[in-house]
N, C-alpha and C. Protein backbone atom coordinates (compact mmCIF):
# COMPACT_ATOMS: atom_id res chain seq x y z
N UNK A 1 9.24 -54.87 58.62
CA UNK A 1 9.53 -53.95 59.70
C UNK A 1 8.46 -52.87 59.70
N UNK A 2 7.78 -52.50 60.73
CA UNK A 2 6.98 -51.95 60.74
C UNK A 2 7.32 -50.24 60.92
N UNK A 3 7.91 -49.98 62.00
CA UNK A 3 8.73 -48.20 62.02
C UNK A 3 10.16 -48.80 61.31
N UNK A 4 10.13 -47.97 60.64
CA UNK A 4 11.47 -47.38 60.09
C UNK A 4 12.69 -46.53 61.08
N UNK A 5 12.40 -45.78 61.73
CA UNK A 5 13.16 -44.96 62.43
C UNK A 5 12.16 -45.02 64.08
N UNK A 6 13.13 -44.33 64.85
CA UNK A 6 12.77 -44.16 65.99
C UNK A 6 12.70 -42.79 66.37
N UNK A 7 11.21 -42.20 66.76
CA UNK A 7 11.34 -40.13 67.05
C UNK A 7 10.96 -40.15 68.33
N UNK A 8 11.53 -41.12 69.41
CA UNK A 8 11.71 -40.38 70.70
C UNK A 8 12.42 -41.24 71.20
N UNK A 9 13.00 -40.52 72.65
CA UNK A 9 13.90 -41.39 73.46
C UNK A 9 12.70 -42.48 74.39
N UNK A 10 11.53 -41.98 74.66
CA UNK A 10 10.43 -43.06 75.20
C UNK A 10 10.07 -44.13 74.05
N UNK A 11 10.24 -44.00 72.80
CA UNK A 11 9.92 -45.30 71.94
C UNK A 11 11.22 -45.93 72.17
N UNK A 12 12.07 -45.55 72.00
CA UNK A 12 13.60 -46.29 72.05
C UNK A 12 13.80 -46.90 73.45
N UNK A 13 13.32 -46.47 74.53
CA UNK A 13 13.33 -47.02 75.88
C UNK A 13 12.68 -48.51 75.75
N UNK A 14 11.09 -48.51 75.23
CA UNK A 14 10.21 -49.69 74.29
C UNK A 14 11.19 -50.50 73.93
N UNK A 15 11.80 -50.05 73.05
CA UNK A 15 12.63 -51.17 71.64
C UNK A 15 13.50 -51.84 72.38
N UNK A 16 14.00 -50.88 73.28
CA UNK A 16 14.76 -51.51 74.07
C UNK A 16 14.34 -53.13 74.85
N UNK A 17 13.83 -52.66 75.18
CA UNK A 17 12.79 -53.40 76.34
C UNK A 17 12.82 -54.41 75.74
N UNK A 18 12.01 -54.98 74.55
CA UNK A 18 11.76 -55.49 73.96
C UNK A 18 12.81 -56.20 73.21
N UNK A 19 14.13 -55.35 73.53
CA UNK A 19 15.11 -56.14 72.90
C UNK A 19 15.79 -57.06 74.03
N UNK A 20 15.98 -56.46 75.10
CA UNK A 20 15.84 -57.46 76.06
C UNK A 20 15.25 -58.40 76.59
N UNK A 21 14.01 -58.38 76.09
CA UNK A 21 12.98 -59.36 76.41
C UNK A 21 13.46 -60.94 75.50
N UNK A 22 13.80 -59.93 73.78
CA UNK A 22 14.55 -61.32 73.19
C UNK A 22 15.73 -62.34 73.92
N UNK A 23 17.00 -60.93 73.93
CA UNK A 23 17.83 -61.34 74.60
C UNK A 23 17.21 -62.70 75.36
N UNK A 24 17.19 -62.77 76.66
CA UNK A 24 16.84 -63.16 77.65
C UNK A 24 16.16 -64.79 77.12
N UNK A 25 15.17 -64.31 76.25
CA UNK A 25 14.33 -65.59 75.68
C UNK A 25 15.70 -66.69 75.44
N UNK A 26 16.42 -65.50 74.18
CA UNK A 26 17.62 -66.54 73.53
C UNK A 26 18.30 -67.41 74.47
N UNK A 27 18.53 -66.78 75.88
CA UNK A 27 19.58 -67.35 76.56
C UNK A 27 19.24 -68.22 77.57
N UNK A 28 17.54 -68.30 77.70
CA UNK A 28 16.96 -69.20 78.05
C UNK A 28 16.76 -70.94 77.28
N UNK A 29 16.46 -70.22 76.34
CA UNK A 29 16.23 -71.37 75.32
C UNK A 29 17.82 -71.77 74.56
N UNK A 30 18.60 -71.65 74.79
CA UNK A 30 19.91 -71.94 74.57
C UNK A 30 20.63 -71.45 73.37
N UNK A 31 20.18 -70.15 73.07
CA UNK A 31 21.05 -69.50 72.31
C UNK A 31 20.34 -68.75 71.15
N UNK A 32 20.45 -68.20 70.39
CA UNK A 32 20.39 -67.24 69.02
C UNK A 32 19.30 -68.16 67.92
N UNK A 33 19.88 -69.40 67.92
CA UNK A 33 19.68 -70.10 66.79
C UNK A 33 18.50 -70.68 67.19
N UNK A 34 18.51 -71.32 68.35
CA UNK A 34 16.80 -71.32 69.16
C UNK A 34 15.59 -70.47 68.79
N UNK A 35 16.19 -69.52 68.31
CA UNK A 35 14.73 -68.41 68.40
C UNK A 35 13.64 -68.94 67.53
N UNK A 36 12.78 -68.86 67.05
CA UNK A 36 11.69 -68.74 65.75
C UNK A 36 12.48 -67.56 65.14
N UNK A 37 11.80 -68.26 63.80
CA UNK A 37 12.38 -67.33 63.23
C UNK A 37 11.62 -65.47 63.10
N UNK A 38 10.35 -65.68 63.82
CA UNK A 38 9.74 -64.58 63.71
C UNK A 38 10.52 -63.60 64.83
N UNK A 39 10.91 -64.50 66.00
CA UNK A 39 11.46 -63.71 67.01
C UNK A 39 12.80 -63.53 66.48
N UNK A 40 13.91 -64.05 65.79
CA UNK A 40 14.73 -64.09 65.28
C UNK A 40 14.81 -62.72 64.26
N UNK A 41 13.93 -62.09 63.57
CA UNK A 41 14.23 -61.21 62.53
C UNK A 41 13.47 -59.84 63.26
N UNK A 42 12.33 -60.01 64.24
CA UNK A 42 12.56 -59.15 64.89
C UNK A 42 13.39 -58.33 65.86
N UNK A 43 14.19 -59.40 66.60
CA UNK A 43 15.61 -59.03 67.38
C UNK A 43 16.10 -58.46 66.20
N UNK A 44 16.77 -58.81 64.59
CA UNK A 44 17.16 -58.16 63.95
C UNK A 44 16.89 -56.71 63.67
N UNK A 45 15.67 -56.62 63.44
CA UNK A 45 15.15 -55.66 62.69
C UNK A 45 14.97 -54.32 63.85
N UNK A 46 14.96 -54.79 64.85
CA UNK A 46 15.19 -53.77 66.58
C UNK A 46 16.62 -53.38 66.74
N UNK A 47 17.47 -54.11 66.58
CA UNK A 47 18.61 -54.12 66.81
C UNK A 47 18.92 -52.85 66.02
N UNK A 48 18.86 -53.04 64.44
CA UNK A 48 19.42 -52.07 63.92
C UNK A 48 18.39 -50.26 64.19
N UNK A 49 17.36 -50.16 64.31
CA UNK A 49 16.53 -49.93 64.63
C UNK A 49 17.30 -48.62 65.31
N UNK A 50 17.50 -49.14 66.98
CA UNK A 50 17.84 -49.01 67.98
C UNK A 50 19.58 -48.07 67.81
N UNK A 51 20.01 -49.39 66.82
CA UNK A 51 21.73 -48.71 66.05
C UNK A 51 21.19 -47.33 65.77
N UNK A 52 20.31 -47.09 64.69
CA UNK A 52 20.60 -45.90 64.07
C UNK A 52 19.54 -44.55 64.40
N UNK A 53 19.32 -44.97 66.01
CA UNK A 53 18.38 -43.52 66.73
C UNK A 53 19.69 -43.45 67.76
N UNK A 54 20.73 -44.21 68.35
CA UNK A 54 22.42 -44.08 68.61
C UNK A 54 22.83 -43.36 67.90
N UNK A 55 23.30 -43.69 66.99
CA UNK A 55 23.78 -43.20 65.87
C UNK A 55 23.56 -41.59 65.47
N UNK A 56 22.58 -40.89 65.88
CA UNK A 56 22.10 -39.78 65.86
C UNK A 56 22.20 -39.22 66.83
N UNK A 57 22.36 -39.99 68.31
CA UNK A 57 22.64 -38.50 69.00
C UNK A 57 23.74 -37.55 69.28
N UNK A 58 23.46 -36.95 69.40
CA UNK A 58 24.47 -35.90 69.00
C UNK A 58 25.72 -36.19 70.79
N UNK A 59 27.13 -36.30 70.56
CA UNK A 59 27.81 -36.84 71.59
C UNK A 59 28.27 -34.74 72.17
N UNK A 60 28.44 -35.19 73.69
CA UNK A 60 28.79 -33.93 74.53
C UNK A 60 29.77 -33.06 73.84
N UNK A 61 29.29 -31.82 73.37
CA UNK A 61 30.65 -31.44 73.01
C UNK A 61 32.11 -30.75 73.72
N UNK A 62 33.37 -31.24 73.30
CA UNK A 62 34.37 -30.77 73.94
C UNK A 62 34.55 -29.34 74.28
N UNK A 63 34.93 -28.99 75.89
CA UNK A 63 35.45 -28.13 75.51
C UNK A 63 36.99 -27.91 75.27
N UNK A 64 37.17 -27.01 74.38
CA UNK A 64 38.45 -26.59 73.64
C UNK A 64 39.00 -25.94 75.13
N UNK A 65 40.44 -26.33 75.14
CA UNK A 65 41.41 -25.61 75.89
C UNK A 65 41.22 -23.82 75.84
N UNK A 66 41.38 -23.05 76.66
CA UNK A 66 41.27 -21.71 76.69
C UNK A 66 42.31 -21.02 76.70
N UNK A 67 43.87 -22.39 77.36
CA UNK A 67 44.95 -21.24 78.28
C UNK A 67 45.88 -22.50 77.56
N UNK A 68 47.24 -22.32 77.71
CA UNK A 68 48.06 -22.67 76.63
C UNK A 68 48.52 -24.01 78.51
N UNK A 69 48.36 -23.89 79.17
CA UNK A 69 48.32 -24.92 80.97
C UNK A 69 47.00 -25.80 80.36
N UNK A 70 45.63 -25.42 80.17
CA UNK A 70 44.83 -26.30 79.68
C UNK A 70 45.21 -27.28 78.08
N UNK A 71 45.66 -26.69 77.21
CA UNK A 71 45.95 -27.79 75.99
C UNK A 71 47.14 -28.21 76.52
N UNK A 72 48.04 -27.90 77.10
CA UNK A 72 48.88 -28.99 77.36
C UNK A 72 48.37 -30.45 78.55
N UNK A 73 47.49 -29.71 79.15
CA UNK A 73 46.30 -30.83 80.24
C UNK A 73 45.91 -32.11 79.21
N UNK A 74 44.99 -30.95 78.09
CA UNK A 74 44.53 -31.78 76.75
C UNK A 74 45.24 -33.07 76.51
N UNK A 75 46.86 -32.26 76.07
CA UNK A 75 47.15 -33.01 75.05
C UNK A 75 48.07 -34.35 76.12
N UNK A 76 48.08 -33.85 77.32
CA UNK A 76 48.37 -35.11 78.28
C UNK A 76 47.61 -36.20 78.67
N UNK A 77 46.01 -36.11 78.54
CA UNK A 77 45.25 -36.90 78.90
C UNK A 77 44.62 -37.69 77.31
N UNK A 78 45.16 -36.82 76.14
CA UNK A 78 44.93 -36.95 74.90
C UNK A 78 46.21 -38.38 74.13
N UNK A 79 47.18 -38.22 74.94
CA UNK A 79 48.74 -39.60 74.81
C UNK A 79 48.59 -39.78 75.71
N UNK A 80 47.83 -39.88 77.15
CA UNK A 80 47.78 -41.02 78.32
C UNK A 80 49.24 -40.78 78.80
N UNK A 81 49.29 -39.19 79.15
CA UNK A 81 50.77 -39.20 79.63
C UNK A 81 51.01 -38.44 81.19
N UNK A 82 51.65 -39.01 81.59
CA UNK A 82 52.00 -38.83 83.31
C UNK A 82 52.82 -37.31 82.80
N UNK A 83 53.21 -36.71 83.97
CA UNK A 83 54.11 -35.39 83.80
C UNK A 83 55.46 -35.41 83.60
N UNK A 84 55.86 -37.05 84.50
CA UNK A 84 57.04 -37.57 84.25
C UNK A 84 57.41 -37.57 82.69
N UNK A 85 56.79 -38.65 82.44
CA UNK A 85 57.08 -38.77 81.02
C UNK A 85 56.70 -37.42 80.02
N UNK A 86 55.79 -36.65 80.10
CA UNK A 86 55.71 -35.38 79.21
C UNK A 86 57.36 -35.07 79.19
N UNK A 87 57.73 -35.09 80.57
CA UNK A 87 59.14 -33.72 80.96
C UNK A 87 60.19 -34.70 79.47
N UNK A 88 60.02 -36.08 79.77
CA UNK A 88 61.07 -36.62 79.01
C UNK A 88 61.06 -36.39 77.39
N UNK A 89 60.05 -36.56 76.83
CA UNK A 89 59.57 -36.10 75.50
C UNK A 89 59.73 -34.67 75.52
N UNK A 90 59.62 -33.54 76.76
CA UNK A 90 59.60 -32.44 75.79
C UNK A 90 61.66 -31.81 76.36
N UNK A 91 61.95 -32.87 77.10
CA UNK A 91 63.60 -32.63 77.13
C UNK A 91 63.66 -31.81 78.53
N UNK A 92 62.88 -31.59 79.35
CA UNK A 92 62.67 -30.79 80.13
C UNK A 92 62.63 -30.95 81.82
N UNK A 93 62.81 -30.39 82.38
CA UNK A 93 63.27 -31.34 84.02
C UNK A 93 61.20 -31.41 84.67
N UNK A 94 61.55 -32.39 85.55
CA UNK A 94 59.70 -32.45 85.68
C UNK A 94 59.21 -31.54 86.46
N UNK A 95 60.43 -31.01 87.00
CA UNK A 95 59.82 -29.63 88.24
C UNK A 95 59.69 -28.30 87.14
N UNK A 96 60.47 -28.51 86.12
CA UNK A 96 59.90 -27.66 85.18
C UNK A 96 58.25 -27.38 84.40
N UNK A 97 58.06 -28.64 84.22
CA UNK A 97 56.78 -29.15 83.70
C UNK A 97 56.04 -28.46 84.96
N UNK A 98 55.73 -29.09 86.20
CA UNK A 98 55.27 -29.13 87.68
C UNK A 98 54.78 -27.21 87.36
N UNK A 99 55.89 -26.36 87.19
CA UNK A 99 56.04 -24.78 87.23
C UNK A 99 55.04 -24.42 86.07
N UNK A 100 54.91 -25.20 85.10
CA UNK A 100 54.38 -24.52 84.09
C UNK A 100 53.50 -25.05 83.91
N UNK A 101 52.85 -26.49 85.02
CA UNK A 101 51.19 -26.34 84.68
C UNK A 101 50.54 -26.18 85.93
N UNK A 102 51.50 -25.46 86.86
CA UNK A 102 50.56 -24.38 87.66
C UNK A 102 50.91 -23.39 87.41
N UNK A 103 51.55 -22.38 86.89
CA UNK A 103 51.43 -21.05 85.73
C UNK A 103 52.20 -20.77 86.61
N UNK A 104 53.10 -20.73 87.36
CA UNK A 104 54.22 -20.51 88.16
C UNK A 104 55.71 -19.94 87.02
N UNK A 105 55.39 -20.58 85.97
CA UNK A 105 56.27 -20.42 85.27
C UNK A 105 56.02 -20.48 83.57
N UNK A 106 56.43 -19.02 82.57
CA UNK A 106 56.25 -18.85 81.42
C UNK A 106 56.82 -19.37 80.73
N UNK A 107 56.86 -19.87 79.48
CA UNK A 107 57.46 -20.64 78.16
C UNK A 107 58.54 -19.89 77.44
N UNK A 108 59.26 -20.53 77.35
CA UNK A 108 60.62 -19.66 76.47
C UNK A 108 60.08 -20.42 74.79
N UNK A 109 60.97 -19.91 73.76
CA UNK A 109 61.00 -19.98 72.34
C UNK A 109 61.46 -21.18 72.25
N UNK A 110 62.18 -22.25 72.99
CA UNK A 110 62.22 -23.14 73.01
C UNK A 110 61.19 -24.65 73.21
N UNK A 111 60.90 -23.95 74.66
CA UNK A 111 59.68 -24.91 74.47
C UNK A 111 58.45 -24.45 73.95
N UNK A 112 58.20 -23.80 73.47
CA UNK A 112 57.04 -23.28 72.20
C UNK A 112 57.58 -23.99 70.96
N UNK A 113 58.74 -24.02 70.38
CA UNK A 113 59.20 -25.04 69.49
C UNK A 113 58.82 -26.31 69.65
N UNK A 114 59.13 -27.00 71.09
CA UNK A 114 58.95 -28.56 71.28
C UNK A 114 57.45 -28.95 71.82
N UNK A 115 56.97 -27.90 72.33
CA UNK A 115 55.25 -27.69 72.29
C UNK A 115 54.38 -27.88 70.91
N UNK A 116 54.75 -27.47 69.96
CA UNK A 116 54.37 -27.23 68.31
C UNK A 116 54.80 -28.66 67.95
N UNK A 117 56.26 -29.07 67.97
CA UNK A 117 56.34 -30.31 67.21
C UNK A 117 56.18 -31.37 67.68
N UNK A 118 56.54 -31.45 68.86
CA UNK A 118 56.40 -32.86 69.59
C UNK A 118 55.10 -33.45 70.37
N UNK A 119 54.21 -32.33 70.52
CA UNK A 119 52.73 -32.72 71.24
C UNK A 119 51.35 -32.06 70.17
N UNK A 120 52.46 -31.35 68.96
CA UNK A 120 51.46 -31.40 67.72
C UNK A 120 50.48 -29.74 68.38
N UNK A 121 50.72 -29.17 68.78
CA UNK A 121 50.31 -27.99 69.49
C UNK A 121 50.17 -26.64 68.28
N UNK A 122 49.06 -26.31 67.67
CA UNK A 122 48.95 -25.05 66.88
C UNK A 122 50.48 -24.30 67.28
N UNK A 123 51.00 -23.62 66.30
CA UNK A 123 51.69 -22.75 66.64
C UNK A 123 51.12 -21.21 67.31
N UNK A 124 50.13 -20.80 66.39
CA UNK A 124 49.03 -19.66 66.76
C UNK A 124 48.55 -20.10 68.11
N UNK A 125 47.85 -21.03 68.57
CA UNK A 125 47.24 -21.14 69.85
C UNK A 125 48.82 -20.90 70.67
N UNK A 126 49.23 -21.55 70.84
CA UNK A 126 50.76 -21.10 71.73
C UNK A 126 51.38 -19.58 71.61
N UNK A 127 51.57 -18.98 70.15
CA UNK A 127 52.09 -17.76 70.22
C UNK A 127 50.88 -16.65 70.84
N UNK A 128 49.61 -16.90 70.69
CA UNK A 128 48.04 -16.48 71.39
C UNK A 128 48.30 -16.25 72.97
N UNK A 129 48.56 -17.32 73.29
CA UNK A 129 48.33 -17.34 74.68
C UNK A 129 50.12 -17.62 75.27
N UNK A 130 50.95 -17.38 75.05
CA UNK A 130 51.84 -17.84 75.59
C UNK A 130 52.72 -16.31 76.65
């Protein structure tokens, strides 16, 4: 292997290239095992190559909830959960839910309890902003 690592996103664009170029060969010539073996350990040796300049970039970072209406947004899109179903898990009617994530309506000690245990919610971030 000739580079070890990859120090730009224009060489990695290359490797790329080039890894498609294998690709393509393989699936011309009927598969993986077709290759030479020179083209064969270079697809290897790109491949991983390619893995570990991925592997390094740094992914978008989140932003953190600000308002106690945003982590509950969070933690709804965080369990893939409709509002319906939130209301049922947190015991609560859905026009209730509806009130309190358009700020129409404040949190009692109750649901700050079932906020904390049941959707795993800091207690501090809730008593913060609540």
């Amino acid at each position: 292997m000739k580079n070890t690592q990859i120090n730009s996103r224009n060489e990695y664009d290359l490797i790329m290239k080039r890894i498609e170029e294998l690709l393509q060969k393989s699936t011309q010539i009927g598969g993986f095992d077709k290759l030479s073996k020179e083209d064969s350990l270079t697809l290897s040796e790109l491949s991983i190559l390619a893995e570990k300049y991925e592997d390094n970039i740094p992914l978008m970072p989140i932003k953190m909830p600000s308002s106690l209406t945003e982590m509950i947004r969070y933690k709804m899109f965080e369990m893939n959960l409709k509002q319906k179903q939130l209301a049922r898990i947190l015991e609560i009617s859905e026009a209730r839910i509806s009130e309190l994530l358009t700020g129409k309506r404040k949190i009692n000690i109750e649901l700050a309890k079932k906020l904390h245990s049941k959707l795993n919610i800091d207690a501090h971030f809730i008593l913060e902003l609540a």
